[in-house]
Protein backbone atom coordinates (compact mmCIF):
# COMPACT_ATOMS: atom_id res chain seq x y z
CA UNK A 1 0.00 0.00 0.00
CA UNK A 2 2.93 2.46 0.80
CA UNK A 3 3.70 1.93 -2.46
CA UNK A 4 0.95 2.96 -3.91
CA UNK A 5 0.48 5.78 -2.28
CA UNK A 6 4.11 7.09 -3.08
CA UNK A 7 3.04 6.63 -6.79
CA UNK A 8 -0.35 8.02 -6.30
CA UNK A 9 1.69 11.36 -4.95
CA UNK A 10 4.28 11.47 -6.98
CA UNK A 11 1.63 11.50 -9.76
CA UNK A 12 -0.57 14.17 -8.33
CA UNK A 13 2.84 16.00 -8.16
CA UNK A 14 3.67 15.87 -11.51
CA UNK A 15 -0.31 17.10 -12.28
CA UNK A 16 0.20 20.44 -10.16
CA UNK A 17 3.51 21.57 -11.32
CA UNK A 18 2.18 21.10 -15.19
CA UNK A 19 -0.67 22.88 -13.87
CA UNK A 20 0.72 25.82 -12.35
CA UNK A 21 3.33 26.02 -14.95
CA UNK A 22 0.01 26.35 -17.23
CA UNK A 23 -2.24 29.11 -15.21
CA UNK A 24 -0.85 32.15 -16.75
CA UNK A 25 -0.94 31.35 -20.25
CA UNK A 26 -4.81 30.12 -19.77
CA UNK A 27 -5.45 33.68 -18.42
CA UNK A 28 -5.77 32.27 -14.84
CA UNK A 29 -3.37 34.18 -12.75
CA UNK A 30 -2.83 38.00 -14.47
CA UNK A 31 1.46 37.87 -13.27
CA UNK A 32 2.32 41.72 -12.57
CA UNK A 33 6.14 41.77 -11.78
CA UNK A 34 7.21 43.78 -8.81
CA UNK A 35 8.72 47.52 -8.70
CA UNK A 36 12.57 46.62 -9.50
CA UNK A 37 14.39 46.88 -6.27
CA UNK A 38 16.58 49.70 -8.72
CA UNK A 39 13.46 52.20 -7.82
CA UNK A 40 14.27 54.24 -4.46
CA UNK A 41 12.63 57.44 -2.93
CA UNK A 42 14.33 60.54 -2.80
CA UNK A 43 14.21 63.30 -0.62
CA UNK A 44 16.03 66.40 -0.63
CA UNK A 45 16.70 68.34 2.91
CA UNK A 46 17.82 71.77 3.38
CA UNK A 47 20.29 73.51 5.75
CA UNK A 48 18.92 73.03 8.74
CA UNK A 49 17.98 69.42 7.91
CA UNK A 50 14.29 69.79 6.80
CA UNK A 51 12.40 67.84 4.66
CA UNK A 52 11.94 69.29 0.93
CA UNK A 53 10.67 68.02 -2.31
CA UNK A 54 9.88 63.71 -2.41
CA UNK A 55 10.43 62.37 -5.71
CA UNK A 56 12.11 59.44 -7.47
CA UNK A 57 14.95 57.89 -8.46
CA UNK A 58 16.91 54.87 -9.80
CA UNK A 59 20.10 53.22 -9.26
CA UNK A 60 23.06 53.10 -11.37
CA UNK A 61 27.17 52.49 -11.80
CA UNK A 62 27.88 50.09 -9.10
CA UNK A 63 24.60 50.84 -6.29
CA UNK A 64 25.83 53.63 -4.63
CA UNK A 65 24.88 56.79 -7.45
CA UNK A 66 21.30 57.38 -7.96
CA UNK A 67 19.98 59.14 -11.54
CA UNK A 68 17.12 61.47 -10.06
CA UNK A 69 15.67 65.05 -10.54
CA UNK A 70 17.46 67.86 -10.67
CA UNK A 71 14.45 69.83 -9.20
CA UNK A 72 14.93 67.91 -5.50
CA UNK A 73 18.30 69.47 -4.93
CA UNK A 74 17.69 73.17 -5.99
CA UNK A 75 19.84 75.35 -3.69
CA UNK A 76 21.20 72.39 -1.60
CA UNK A 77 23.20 69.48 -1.56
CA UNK A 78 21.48 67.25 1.41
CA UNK A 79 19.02 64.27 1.18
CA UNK A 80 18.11 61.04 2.18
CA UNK A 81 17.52 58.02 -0.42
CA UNK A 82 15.00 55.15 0.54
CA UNK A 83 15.56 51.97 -0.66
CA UNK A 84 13.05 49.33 -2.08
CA UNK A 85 13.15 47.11 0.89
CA UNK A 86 12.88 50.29 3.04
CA UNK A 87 16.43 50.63 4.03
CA UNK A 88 17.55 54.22 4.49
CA UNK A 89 20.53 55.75 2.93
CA UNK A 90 22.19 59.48 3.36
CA UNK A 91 23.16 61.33 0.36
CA UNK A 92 26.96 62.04 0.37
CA UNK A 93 27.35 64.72 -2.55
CA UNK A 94 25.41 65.87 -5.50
CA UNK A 95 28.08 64.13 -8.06
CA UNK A 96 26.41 66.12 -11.63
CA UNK A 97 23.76 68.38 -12.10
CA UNK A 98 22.64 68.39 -15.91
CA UNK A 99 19.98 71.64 -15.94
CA UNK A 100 18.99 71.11 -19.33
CA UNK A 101 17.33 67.18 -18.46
CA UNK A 102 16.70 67.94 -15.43
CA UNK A 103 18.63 65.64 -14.01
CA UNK A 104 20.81 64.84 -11.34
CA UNK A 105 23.30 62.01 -9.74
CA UNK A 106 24.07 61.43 -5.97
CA UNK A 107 26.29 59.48 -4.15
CA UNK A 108 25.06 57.85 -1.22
CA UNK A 109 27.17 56.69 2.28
CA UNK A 110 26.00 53.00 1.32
CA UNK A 111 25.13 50.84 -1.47
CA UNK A 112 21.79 51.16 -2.38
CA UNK A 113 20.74 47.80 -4.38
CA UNK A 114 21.19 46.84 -7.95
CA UNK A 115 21.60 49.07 -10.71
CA UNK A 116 19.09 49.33 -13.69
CA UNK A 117 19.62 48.52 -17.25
CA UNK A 118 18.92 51.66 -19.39
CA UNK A 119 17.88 51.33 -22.88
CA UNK A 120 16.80 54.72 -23.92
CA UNK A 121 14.67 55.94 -26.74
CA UNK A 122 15.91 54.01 -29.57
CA UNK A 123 13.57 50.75 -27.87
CA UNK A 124 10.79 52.68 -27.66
CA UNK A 125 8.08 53.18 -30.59
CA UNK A 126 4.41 54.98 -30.67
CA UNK A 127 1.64 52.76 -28.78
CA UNK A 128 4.35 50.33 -27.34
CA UNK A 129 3.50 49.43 -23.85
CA UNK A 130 4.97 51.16 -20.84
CA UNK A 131 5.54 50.96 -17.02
CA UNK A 132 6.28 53.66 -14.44
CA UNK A 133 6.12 53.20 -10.40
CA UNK A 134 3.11 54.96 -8.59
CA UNK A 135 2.62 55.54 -4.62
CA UNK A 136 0.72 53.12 -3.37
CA UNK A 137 -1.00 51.77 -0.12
CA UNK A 138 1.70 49.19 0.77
CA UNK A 139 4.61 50.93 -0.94
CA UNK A 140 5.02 51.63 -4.66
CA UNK A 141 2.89 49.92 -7.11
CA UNK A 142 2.89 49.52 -11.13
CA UNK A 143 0.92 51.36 -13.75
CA UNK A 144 0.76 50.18 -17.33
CA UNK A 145 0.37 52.93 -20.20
CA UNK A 146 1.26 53.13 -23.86
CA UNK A 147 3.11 55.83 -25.45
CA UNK A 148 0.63 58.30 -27.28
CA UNK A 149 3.17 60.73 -28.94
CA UNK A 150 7.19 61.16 -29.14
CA UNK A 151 7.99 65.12 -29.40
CA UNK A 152 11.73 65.67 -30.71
CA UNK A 153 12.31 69.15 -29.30
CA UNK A 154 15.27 68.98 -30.34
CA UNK A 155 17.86 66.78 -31.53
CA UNK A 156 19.45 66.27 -27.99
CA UNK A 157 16.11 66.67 -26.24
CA UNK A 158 12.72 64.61 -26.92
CA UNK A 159 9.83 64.74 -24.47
CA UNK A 160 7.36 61.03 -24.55
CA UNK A 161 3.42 61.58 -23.57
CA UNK A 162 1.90 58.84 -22.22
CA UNK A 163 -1.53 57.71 -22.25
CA UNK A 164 -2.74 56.93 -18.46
CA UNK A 165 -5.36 57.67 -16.41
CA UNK A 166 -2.85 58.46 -13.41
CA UNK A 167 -0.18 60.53 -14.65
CA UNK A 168 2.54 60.32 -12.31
CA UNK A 169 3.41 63.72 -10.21
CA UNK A 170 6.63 62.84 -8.55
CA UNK A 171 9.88 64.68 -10.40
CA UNK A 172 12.06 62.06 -11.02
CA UNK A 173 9.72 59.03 -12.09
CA UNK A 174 11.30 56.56 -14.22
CA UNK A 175 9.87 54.96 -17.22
CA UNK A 176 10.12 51.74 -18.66
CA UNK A 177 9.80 49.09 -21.90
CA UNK A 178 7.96 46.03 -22.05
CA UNK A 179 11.60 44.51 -21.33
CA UNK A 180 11.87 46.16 -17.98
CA UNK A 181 14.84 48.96 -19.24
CA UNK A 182 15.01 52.57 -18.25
CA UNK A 183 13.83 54.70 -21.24
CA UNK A 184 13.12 58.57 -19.66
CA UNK A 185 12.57 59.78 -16.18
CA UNK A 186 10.01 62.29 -15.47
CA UNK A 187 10.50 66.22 -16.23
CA UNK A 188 9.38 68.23 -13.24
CA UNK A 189 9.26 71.71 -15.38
CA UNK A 190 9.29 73.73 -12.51
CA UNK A 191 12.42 74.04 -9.94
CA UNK A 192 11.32 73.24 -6.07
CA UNK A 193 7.56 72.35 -5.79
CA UNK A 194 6.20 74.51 -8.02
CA UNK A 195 3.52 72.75 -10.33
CA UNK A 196 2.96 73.38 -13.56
CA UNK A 197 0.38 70.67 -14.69
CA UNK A 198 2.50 69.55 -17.56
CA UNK A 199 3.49 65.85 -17.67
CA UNK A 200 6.27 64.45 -19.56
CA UNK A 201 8.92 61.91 -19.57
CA UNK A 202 12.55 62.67 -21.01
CA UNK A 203 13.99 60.06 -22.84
CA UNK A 204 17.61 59.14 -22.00
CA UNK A 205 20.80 59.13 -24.08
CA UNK A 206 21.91 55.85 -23.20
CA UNK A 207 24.88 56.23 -19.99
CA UNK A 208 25.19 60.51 -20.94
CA UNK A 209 24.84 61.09 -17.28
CA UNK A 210 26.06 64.00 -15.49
CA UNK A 211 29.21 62.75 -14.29
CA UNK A 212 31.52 64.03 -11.70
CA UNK A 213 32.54 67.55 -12.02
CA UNK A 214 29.34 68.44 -13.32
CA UNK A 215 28.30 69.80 -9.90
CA UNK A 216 30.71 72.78 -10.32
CA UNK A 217 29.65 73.76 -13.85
CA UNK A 218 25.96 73.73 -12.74
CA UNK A 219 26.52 76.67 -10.83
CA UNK A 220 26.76 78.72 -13.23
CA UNK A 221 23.76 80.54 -12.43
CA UNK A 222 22.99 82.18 -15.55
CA UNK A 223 23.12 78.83 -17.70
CA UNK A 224 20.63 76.86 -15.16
CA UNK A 225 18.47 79.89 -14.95
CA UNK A 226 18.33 80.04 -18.75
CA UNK A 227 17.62 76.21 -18.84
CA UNK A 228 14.79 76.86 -15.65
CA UNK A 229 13.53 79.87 -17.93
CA UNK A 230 13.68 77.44 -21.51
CA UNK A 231 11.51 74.56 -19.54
CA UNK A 232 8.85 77.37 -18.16
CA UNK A 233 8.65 78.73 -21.89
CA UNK A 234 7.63 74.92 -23.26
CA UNK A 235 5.38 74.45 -20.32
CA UNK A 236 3.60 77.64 -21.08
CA UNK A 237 3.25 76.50 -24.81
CA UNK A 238 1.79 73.54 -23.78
CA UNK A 239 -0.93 75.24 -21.81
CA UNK A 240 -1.07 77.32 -25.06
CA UNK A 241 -0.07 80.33 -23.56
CA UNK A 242 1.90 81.62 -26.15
CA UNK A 243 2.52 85.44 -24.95
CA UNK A 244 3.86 84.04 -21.64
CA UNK A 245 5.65 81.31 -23.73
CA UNK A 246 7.57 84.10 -25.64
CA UNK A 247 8.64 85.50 -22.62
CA UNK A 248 10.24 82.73 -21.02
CA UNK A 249 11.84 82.01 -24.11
CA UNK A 250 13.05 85.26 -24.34
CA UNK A 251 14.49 85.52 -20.98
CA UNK A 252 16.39 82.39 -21.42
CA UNK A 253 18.15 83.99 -24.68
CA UNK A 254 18.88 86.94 -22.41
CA UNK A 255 20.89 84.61 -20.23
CA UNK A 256 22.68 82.54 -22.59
CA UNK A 257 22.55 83.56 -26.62
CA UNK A 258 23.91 80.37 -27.87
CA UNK A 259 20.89 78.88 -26.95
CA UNK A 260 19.23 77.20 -30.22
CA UNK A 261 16.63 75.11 -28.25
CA UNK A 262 15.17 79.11 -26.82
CA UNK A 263 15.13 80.67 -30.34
CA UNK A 264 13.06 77.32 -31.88
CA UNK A 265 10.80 77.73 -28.89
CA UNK A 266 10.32 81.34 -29.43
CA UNK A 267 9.71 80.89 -33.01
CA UNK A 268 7.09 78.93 -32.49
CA UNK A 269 5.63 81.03 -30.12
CA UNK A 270 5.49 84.14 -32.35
CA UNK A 271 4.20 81.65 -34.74
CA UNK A 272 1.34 81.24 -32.86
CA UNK A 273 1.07 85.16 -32.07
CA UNK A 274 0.88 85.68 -35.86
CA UNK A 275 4.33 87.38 -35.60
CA UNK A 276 5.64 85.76 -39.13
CA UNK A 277 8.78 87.60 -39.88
CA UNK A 278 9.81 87.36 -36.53
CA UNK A 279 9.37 83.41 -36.43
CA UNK A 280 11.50 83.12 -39.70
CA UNK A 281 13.94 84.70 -38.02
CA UNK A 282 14.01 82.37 -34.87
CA UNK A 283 13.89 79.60 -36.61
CA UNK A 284 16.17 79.93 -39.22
CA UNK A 285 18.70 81.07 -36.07
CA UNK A 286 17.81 77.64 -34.50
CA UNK A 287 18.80 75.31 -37.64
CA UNK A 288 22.17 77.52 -37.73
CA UNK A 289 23.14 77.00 -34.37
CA UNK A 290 21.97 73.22 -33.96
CA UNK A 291 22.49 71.56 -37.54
CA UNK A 292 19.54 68.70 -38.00
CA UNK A 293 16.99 70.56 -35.80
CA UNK A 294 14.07 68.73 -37.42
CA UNK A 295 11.36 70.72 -35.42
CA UNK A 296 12.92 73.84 -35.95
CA UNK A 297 12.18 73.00 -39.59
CA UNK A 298 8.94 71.97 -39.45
CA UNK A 299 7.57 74.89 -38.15
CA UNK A 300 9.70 76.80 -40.52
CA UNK A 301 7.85 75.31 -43.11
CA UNK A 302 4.43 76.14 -41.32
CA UNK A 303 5.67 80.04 -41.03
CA UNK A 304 6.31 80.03 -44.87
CA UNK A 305 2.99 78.52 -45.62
CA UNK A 306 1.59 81.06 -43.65
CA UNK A 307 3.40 83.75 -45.75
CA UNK A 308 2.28 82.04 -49.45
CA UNK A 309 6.06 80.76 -49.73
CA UNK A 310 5.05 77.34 -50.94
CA UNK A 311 8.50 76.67 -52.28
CA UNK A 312 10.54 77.65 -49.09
CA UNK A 313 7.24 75.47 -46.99
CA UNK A 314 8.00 72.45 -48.98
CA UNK A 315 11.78 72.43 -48.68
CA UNK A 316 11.71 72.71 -44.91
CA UNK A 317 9.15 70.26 -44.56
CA UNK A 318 11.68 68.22 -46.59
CA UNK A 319 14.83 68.97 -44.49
CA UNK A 320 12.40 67.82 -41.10
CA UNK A 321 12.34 64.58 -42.67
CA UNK A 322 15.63 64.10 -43.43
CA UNK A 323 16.73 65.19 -40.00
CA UNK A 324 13.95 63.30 -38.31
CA UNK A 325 12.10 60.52 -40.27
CA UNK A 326 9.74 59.97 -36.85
CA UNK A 327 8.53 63.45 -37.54
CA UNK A 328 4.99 62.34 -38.72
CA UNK A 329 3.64 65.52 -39.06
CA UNK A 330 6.09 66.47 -41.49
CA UNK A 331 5.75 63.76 -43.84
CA UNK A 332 1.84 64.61 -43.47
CA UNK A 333 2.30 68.26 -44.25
CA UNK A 334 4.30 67.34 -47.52
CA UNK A 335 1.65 64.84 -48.22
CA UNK A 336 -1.18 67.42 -48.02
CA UNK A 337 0.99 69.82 -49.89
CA UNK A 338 1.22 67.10 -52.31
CA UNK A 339 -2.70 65.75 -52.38
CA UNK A 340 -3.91 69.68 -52.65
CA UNK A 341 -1.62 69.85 -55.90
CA UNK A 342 -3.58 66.60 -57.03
CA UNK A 343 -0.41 64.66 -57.11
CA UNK A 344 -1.98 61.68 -55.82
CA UNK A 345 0.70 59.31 -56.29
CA UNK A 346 3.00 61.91 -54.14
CA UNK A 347 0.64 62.09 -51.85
CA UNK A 348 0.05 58.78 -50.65
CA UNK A 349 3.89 58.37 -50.88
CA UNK A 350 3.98 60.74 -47.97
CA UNK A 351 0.83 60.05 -46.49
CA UNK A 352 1.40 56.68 -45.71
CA UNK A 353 4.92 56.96 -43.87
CA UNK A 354 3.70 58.57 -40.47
CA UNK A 355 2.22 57.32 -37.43
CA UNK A 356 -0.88 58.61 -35.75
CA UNK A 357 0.79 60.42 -33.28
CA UNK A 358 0.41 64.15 -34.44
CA UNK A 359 -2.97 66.62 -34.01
CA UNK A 360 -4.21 66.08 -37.86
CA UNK A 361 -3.97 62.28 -37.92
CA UNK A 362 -7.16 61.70 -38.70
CA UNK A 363 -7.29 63.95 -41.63
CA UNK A 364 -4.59 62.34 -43.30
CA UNK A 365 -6.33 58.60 -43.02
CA UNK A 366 -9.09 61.07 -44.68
CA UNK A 367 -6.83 61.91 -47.50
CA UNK A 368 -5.77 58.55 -48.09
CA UNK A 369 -9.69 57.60 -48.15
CA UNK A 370 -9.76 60.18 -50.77
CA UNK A 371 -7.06 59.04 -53.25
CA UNK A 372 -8.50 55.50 -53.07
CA UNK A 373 -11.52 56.24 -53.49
CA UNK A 374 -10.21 58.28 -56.97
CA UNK A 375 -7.71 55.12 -57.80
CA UNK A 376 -11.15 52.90 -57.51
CA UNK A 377 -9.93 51.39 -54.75
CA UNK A 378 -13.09 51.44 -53.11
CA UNK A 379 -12.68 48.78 -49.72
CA UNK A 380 -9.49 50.48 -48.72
CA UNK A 381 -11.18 53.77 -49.28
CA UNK A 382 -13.62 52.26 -46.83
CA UNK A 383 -11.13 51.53 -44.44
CA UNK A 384 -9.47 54.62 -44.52
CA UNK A 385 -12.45 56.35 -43.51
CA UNK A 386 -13.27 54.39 -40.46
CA UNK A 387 -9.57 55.13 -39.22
CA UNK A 388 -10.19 58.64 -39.56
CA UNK A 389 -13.60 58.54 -37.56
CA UNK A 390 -11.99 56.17 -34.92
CA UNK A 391 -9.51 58.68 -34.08
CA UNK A 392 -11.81 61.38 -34.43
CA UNK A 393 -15.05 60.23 -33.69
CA UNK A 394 -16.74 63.92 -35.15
CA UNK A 395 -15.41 64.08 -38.66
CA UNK A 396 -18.31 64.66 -40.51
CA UNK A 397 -16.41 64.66 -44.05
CA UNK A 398 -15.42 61.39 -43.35
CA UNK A 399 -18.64 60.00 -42.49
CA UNK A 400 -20.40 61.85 -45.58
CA UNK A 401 -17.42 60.24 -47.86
CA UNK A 402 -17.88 56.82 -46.51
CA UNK A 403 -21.54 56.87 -47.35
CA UNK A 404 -20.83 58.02 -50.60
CA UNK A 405 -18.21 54.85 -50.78
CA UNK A 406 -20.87 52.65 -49.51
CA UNK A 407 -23.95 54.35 -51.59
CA UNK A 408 -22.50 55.02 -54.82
CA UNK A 409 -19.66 52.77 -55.49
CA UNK A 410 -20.76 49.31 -53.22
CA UNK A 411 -24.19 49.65 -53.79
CA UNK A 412 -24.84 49.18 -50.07
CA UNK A 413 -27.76 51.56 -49.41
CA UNK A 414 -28.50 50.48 -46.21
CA UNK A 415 -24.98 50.49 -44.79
CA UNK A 416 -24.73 54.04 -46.46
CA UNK A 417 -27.44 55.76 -44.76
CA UNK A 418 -25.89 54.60 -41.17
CA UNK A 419 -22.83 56.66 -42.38
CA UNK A 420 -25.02 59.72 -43.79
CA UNK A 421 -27.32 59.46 -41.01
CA UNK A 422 -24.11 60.42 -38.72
CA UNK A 423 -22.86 63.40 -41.70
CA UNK A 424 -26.17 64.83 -40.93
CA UNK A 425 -26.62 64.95 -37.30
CA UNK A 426 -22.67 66.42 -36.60
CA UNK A 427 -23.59 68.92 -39.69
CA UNK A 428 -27.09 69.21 -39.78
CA UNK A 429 -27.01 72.24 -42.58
CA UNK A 430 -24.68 70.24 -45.05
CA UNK A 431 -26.87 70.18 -47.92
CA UNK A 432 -24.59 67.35 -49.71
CA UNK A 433 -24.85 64.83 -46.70
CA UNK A 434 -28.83 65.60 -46.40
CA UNK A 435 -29.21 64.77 -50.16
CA UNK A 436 -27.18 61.09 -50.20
CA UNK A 437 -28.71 60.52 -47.04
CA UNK A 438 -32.43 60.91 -49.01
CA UNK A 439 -31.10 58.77 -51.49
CA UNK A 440 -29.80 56.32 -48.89
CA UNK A 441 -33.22 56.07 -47.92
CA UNK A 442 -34.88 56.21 -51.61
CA UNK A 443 -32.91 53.04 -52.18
CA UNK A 444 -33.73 50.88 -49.39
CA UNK A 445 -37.37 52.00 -50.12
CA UNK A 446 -37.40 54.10 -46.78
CA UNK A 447 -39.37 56.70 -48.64
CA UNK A 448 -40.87 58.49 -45.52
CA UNK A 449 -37.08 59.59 -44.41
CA UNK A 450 -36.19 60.14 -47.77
CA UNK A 451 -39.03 62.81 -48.31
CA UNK A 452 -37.80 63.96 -45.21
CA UNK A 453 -34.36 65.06 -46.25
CA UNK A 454 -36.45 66.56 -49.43
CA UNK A 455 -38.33 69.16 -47.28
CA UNK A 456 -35.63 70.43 -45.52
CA UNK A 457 -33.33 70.59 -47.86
CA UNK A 458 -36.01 72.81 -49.68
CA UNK A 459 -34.83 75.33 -47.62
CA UNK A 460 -31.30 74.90 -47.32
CA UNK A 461 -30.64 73.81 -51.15
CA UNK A 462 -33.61 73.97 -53.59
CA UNK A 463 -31.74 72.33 -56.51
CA UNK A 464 -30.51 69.45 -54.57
CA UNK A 465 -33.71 69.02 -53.43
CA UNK A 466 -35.27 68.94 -56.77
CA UNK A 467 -32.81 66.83 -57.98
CA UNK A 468 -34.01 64.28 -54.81
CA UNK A 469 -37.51 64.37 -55.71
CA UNK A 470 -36.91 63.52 -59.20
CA UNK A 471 -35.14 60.18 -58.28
CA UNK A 472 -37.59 59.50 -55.81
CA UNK A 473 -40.43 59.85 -58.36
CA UNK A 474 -38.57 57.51 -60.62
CA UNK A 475 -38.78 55.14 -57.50
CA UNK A 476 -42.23 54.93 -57.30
């Protein structure tokens, strides 16, 4: 019997380890992996030993240097590091400042844990899944987010939005791949505890830390305070503040002229102010002083659109792209430039090399609904609409043009006037959506709502309307 029962158990064994081994990938247990021990808390103390800003940080070199914010050690030197198993450690020095990524390194009295692996932007794409740590009830927990837009301000700065419902607030939060590597940290925009409501992660050049000796530099008080100014000047624009945006920027040029980052920033800004001339000028400063400055060209090109130079629009839009193939809303502008001159071939060229990770994306899936629709490519035409509605679920045009896909080409009546039906109630004047939408109807023999459109579009467009009735008679 003993026997048996050792066979019996080693059996039932074997059943639960294949068993467990099985539970995650049959969606039973939803595995979250822990914080990495390589997250601490940081807080920064001032002269007479009182607590100041709490943010984040993350271990690196051998354990005992910490990457964090800059923004926790404005004006002093002192702070205290807590570990991920709650161990305490003193900060020692304030190795580097770096005031343009806001970032700083500090040497603790003690080793700290294990260091993190950094990866930096280059593993990190639109819509790819990301982690950052969050406070938490029992300590610091995960939250999962995907990356909804990668801003190149510049090519040694680029800011990463990400989609979550709980934006992180502490300066110095790190962010993380899929693969559990350091990509940015979080950019407190503000020095001390000043808010500014803006959230964004700065991505990392892989291992370009500030380094010893860095510390001494960074007091330079004019070149941090033009760096303090530069950051207030892109919060401001992202608040759309643009008059307060052009002052910041300005103020930073005031402290340090060889500043290309401040003149792109201010050109944009006078952009915005309808200040033309003066934007060129910026701008054109900004590609001079920082060759490959891919943003600084973009809006270049917008400023000489503005001003009818199609020609000088174009070739900047151009010159982003080379500098920065990312840019999608370069490639879209020279696509639109492109579809508007009917070179449809061009256009789709263009228009089908960005992601959707720029203000008109949905337009652009509406161009490219367009040119198939002309190359009689009527399903992807289709398609192409209902991307543009998804990301912008009150696009009229692309609901009329859809119906018109489905109505006209397909022969799908029915299908149509669900489309048309949609046209009409974000537009209710459009004359053209009220008439398809009565033929919708006509043609699934709805001819109560098709009369419908008929007497109101007798007041908004009498010949469409006749037109309507006609077919409708013909119907009977």
């Amino acid at each position: 019997m003993s026997a048996r029962f050792f066979f019996l158990g080693c059996r039932c064994l074997l059943i639960a380890i294949f068993a467990l081994a099985w539970l995650p990938l049959m969606g039973f247990c939803a595995w979250e992996p822990p914080v990495p021990p390589s997250v601490v808390t940081v807080v920064g103390l001032d002269g007479q030993g009182n607590p100041g800003p709490r943010g984040l940080g993350v271990i690196i070199g051998k354990g005992e240097r910490v990457l964090t914010s800059a923004s926790l050690f404005a004006g002093q030197d002192a702070g205290v590091i807590k570990t991920g198993k709650g161990e305490m450690r003193l900060i020692r020095a304030v190795a580097g400042v770096d005031p343009a990524s806001d970032l700083a390194v500090v040497q603790t009295t003690e080793k700290c844990g294990s260091p993190v692996e950094v990866a930096g932007i280059h593993r990190l794409q639109f819509k790819n899944e990301v982690r950052f740590p969050v406070p938490g009830q029992a300590g610091l927990d995960w939250s999962t987010a995907r990356v909804s837009g990668i801003l190149p301000l510049s090519p040694r700065l680029t800011l990463i939005k990400v989609d979550a419902d709980n934006l992180p607030e502490l300066a110095g939060t790190p962010l993380y791949n899929r693969q559990g590597e350091l990509v940015a940290m979080l950019h407190a925009f503000s020095a001390g505890e000043t808010p500014t409501g803006i959230r964004f992660f700065l991505a990392l050049n892989q291992g370009n830390f500030p380094g010893s000796g860095d510390r001494s530099k960074s007091k330079d008080l004019r070149k941090s305070a033009a760096w303090q100014a530069f950051w207030e000047g892109v919060a401001a624009g992202q608040r759309q503040n643009w008059s307060e945006a052009q002052k910041s920027f300005a103020a930073a040029l005031r402290l340090q002229e060889k500043f290309p980052e401040a003149y792109c920033g201010r050109g944009v800004a006078r952009h915005h102010l309808g200040d033309y001339p003066g934007a060129v000028q910026d701008l054109e400063e900004a590609s001079r002083r920082l060759p490959g400055y891919a943003l600084a060209y973009l809006w270049l090109g917008k400023t000489w659109e503005r001003l009818g130079n199609r020609e000088g629009a174009a070739k900047a839009f151009s010159q982003a792209v080379a500098a920065c193939p990312d840019l999608s809303e370069a490639s879209f502008l020279l696509g639109e430039m492109a579809y508007r001159q009917e070179q449809l071939a061009k256009a789709r060229e263009y228009l089908e090399k960005p992601q959707d990770d720029f203000p008109q994306a949905a337009r652009r899936w509406w161009y490219l609904g367009n040119i198939s629709r002309a190359q009689e490519r009527f399903g992807e035409a289709l398609a192409d609409y209902d991307r543009a509605v998804k990301l912008e679920p009150i696009f009229p045009a692309a609901y009329l043009e859809a119906g018109k896909v489905l109505l006209v080409d397909l022969g799908r009546s029915q299908e149509a006037a669900v489309k048309l039906k949609e046209a009409v109630r974000l537009q209710p004047k459009d004359s053209a959506a009220r008439y398809y939408l009565g033929l919708a109807h006509g043609l699934s023999w709805n001819f109560g709502a098709a009369w419908e459109q008929y007497f109101t579009l007798q007041d908004l467009n009498p010949t469409l309307a006749e037109q309507l009735a006609t077919v409708l008679e013909q119907r009977r």
